[in-house]
Protein backbone atom coordinates (compact mmCIF):
# COMPACT_ATOMS: atom_id res chain seq x y z
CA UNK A 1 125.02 -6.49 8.26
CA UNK A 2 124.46 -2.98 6.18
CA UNK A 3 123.89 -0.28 8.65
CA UNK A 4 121.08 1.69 8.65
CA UNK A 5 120.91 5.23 6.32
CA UNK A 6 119.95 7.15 9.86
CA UNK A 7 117.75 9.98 9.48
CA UNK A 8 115.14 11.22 11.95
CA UNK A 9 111.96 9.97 11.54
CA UNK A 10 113.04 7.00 9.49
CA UNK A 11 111.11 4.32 9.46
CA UNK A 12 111.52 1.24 7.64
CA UNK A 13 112.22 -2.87 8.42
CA UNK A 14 114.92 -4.64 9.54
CA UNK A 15 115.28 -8.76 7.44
CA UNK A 16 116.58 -10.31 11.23
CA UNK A 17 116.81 -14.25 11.42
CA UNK A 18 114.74 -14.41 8.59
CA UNK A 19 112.07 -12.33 10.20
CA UNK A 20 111.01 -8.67 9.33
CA UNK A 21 110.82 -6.27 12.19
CA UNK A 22 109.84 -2.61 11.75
CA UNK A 23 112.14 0.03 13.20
CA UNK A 24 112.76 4.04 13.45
CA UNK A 25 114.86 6.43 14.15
CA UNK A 26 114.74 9.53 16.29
CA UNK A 27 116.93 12.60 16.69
CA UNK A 28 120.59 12.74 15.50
CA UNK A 29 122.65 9.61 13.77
CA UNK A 30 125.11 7.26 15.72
CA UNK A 31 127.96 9.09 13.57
CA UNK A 32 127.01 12.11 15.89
CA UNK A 33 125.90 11.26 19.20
CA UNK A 34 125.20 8.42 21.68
CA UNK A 35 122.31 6.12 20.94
CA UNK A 36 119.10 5.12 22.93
CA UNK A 37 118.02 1.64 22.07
CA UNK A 38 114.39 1.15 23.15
CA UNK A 39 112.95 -2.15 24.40
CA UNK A 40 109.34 -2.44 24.54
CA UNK A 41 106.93 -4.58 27.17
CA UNK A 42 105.01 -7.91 26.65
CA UNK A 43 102.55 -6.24 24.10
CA UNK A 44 104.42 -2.96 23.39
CA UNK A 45 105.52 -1.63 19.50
CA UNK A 46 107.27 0.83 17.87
CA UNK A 47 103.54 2.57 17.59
CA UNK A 48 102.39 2.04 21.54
CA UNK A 49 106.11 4.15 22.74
CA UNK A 50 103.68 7.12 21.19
CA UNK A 51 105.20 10.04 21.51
CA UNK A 52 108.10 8.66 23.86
CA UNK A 53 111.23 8.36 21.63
CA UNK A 54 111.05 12.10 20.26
CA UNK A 55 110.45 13.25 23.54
CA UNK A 56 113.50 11.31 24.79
CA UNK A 57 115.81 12.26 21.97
CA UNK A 58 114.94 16.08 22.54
CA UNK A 59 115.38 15.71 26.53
CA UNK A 60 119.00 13.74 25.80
CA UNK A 61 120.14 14.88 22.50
CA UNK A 62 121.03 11.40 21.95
CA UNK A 63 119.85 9.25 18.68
CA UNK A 64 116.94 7.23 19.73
CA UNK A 65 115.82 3.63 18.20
CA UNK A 66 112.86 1.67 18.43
CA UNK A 67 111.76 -1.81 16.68
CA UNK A 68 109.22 -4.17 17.50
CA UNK A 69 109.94 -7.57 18.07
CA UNK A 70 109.02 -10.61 16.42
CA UNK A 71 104.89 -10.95 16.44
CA UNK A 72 104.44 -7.44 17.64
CA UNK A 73 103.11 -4.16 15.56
CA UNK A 74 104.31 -4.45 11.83
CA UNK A 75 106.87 -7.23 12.53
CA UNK A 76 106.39 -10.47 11.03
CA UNK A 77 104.35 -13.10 13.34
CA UNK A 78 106.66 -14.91 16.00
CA UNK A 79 106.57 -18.78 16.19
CA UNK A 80 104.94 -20.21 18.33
CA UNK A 81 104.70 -22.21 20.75
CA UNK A 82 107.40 -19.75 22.50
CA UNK A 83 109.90 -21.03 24.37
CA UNK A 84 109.76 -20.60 28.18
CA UNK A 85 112.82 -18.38 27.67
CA UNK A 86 112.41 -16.35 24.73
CA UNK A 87 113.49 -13.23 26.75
CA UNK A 88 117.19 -14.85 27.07
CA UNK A 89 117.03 -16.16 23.27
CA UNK A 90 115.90 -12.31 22.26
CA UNK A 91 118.84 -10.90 24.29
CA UNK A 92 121.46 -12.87 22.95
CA UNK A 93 120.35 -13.97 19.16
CA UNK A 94 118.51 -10.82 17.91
CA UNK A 95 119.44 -7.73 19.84
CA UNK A 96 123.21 -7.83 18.75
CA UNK A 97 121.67 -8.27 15.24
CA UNK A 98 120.05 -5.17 16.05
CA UNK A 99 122.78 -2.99 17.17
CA UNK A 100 125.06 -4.35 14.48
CA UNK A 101 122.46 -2.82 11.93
CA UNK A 102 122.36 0.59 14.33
CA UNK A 103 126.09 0.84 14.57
CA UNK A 104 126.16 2.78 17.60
CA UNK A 105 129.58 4.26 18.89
CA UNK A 106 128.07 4.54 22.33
CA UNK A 107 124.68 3.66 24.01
CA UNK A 108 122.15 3.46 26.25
CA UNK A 109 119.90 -0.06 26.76
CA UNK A 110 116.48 1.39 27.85
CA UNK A 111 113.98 -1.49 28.40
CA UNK A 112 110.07 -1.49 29.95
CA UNK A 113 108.54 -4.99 31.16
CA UNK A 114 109.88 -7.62 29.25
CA UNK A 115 112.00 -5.34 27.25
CA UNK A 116 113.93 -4.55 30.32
CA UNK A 117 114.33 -7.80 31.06
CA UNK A 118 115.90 -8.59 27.63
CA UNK A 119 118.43 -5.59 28.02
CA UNK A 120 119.35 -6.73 31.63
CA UNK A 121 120.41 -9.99 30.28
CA UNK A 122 122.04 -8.54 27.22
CA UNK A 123 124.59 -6.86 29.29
CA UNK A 124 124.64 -9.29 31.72
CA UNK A 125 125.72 -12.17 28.93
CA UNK A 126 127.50 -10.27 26.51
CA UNK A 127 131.04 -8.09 26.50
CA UNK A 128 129.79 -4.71 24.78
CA UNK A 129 131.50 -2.06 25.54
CA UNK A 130 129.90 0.40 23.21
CA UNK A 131 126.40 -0.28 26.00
CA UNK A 132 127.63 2.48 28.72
CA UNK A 133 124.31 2.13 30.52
CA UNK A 134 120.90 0.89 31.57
CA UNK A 135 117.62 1.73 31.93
CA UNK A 136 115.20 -0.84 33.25
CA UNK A 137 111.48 0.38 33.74
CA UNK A 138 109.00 -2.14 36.09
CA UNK A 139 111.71 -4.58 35.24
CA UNK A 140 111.31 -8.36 36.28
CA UNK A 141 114.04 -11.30 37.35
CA UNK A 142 111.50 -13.83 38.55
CA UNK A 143 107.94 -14.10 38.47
CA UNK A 144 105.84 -12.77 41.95
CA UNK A 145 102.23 -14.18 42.67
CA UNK A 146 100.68 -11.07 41.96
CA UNK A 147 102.06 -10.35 38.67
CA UNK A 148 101.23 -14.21 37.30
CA UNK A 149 97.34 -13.15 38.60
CA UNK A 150 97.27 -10.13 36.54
CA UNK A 151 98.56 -11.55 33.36
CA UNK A 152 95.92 -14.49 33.78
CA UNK A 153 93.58 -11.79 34.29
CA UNK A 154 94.66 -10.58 31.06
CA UNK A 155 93.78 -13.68 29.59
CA UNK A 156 90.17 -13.02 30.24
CA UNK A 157 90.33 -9.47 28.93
CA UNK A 158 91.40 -11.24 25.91
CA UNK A 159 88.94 -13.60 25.79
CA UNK A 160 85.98 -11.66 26.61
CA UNK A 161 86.56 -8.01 27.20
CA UNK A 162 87.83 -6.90 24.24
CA UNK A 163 91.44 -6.88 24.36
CA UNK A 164 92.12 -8.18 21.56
CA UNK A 165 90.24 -5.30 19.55
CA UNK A 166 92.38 -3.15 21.37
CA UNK A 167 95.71 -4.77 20.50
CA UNK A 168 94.34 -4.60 17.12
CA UNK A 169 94.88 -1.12 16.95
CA UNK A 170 98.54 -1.70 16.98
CA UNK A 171 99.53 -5.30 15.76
CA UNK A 172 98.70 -6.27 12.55
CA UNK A 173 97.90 -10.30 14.18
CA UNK A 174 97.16 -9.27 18.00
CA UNK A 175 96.45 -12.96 18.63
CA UNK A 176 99.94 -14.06 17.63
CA UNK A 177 101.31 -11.22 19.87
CA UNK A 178 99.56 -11.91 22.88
CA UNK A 179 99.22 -15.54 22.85
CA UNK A 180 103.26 -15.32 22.43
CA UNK A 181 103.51 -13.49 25.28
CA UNK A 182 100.55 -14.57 27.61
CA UNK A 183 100.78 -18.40 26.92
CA UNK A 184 104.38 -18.41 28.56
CA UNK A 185 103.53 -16.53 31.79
CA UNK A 186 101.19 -18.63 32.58
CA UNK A 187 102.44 -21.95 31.80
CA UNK A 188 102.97 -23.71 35.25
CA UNK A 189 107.04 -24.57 34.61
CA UNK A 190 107.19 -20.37 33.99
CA UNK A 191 106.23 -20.13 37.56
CA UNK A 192 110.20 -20.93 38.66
CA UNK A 193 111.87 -18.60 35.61
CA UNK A 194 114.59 -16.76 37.38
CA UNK A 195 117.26 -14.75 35.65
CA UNK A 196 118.78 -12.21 38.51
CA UNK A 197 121.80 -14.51 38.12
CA UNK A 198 122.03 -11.89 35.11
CA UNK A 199 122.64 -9.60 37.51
CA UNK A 200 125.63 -10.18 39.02
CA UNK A 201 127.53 -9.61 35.39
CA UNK A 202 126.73 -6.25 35.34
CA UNK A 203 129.43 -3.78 34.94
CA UNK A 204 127.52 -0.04 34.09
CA UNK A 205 125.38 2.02 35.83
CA UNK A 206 121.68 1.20 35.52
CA UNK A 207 118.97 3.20 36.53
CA UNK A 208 115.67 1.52 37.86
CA UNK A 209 112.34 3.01 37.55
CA UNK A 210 109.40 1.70 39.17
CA UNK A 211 106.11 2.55 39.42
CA UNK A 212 104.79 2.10 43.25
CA UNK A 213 101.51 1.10 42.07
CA UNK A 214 102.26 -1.79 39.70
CA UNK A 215 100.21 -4.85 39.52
CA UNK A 216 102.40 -6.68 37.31
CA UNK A 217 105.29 -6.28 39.74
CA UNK A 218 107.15 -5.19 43.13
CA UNK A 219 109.36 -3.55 44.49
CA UNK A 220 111.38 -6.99 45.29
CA UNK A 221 112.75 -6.91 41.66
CA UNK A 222 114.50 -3.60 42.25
CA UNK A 223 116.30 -4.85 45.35
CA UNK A 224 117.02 -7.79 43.99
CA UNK A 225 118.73 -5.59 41.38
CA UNK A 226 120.54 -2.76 43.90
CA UNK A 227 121.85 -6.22 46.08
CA UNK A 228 123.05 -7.90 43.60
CA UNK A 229 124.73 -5.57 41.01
CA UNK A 230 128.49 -4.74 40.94
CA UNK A 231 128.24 -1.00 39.09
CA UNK A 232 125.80 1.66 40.66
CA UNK A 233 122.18 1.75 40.71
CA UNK A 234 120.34 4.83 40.62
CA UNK A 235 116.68 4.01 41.87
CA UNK A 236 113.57 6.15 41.16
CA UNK A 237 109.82 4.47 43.01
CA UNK A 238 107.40 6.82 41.50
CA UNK A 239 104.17 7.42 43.35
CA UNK A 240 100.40 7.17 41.76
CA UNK A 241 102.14 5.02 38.80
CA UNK A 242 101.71 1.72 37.30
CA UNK A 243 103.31 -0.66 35.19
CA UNK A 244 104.00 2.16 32.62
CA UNK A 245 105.81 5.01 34.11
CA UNK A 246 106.13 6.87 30.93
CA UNK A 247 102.52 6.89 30.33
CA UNK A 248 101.49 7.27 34.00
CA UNK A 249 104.63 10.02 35.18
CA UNK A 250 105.66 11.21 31.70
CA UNK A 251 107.48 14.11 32.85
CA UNK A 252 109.49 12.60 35.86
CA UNK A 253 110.20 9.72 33.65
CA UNK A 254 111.82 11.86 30.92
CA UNK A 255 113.46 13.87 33.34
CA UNK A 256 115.18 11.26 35.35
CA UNK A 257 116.21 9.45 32.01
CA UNK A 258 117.67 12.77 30.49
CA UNK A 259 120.01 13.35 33.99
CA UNK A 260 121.08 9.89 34.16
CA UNK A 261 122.19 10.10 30.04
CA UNK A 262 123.68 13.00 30.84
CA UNK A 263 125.52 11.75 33.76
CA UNK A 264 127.12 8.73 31.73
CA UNK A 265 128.44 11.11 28.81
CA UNK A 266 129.98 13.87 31.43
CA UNK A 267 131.89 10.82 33.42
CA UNK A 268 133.27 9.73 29.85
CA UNK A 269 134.09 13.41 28.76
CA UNK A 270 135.83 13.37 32.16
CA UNK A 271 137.50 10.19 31.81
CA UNK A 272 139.21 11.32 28.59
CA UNK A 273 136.68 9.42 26.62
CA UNK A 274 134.87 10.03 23.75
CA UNK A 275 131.16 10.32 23.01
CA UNK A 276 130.57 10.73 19.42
């Protein structure tokens, strides 16, 4: 795998399993600094972060990275049917594909929604020491009542409320990306998907975000997390937030993220480690 020519505010594509998936790059190079790997949600992109990433990388000083998956933004189309669990299959076929092309020295896994989910089990299935931490925003382990309702009620946005115009605006075929993601959820063997056995593997501080009003989730996925994992988890329940804390508590988000990445890198300097 050639690594990537790093510069900030590179953009460019990534040929992974045969599929193209757009990237960039954000403040300083691996060669330089830790790396933040961002994992987008169920019908996130590289465009729908916004201005996230730069925001992030000036908060940490750390390298940040973003790519949309397969069937999402300006990545090729995913196939479809999906399996019932393509977050596992992303976790463990692509995303090491993806850090072998970043090259990172050290780095942070910093998922939202599914994303989180697919960093989670990363860590939890794979020995990779250069990931020194996680961040997992509105992650989920197993599907809740309410979340399944909202993502049927999605459906119906998609159907007849103009959704899909919207998702247009961002994913160059919005039907392959949310039929991916929808058509799974809602499938009546998704209703028992459980991966908090992921959980238990765990062996670096995470840090959980969660917004207090999400529909798509509850709070039960974050204790299921702080119960079950070995290593430390730093918890943050944000009030008047949703299912997106960086859009709905930009500012606290970025600010907890910066003093937990901080955090990690003083422990290591302290430990005799290197960072860069």
């Amino acid at each position: 795998m050639t690594l990537i020519n790093w510069a900030d505010g590179l953009e460019g594509f990534l040929d992974i399993s045969g599929k193209s998936l757009e990237y960039a790059c954000f403040g300083p190079a691996p060669t330089t600094a830790p790396t933040i790997v961002m994992l987008h949600e169920g019908l996130g992109c590289v465009a729908l972060w916004r201005d996230a990433p730069a925001q992030i990388a000036a908060a940490t000083g750390c390298g940040v990275f973003v790519y949309s998956r397969a069937g999402y933004g300006r990545s090729d189309p995913t196939d479809l049917p999906r399996p019932l669990d393509y977050m596992s299959r992303e976790a463990v076929d692509v995303l090491p594909k993806i850090l072998a092309a970043i090259g990172p020295k050290q780095c942070i896994l910093l998922g939202h929604s599914d994303g989180a989910t697919i960093a989670a089990i990363y860590a939890g299935s794979i020995i990779d020491h250069r990931v020194r931490g996680l961040v997992l925003m509105a992650p989920h382990f197993f599907t809740e009542p309410q979340g399944l309702a909202q993502i049927a009620l999605a459906k119906d946005n998609f159907d007849k409320n103009g959704l899909k115009l919207r998702l247009a605006k961002y994913h160059q075929d919005p039907e392959n990306a949310f039929i991916g993601w929808n058509k799974v959820w809602l499938d009546p063997d998704f209703e028992d998907w459980n991966v908090s056995e992921v959980i238990d593997y765990l062996r670096i501080p995470t840090l959980a975000i969660q917004g207090l009003d999400d529909k798509y989730g509850t709070e039960a996925q974050i204790l299921e997390l702080e119960n079950r994992s070995y290593s430390p988890v730093d918890v943050v329940m944000l009030a008047d937030c949703g299912h997106s804390p960086l859009e709905d508590a930009n500012e606290a988000t970025i600010a907890e993220i910066a003093v937990f990445s901080e955090s990690l890198w003083k422990i290591e300097a302290g430990q005799g480690v290197p960072i860069s």
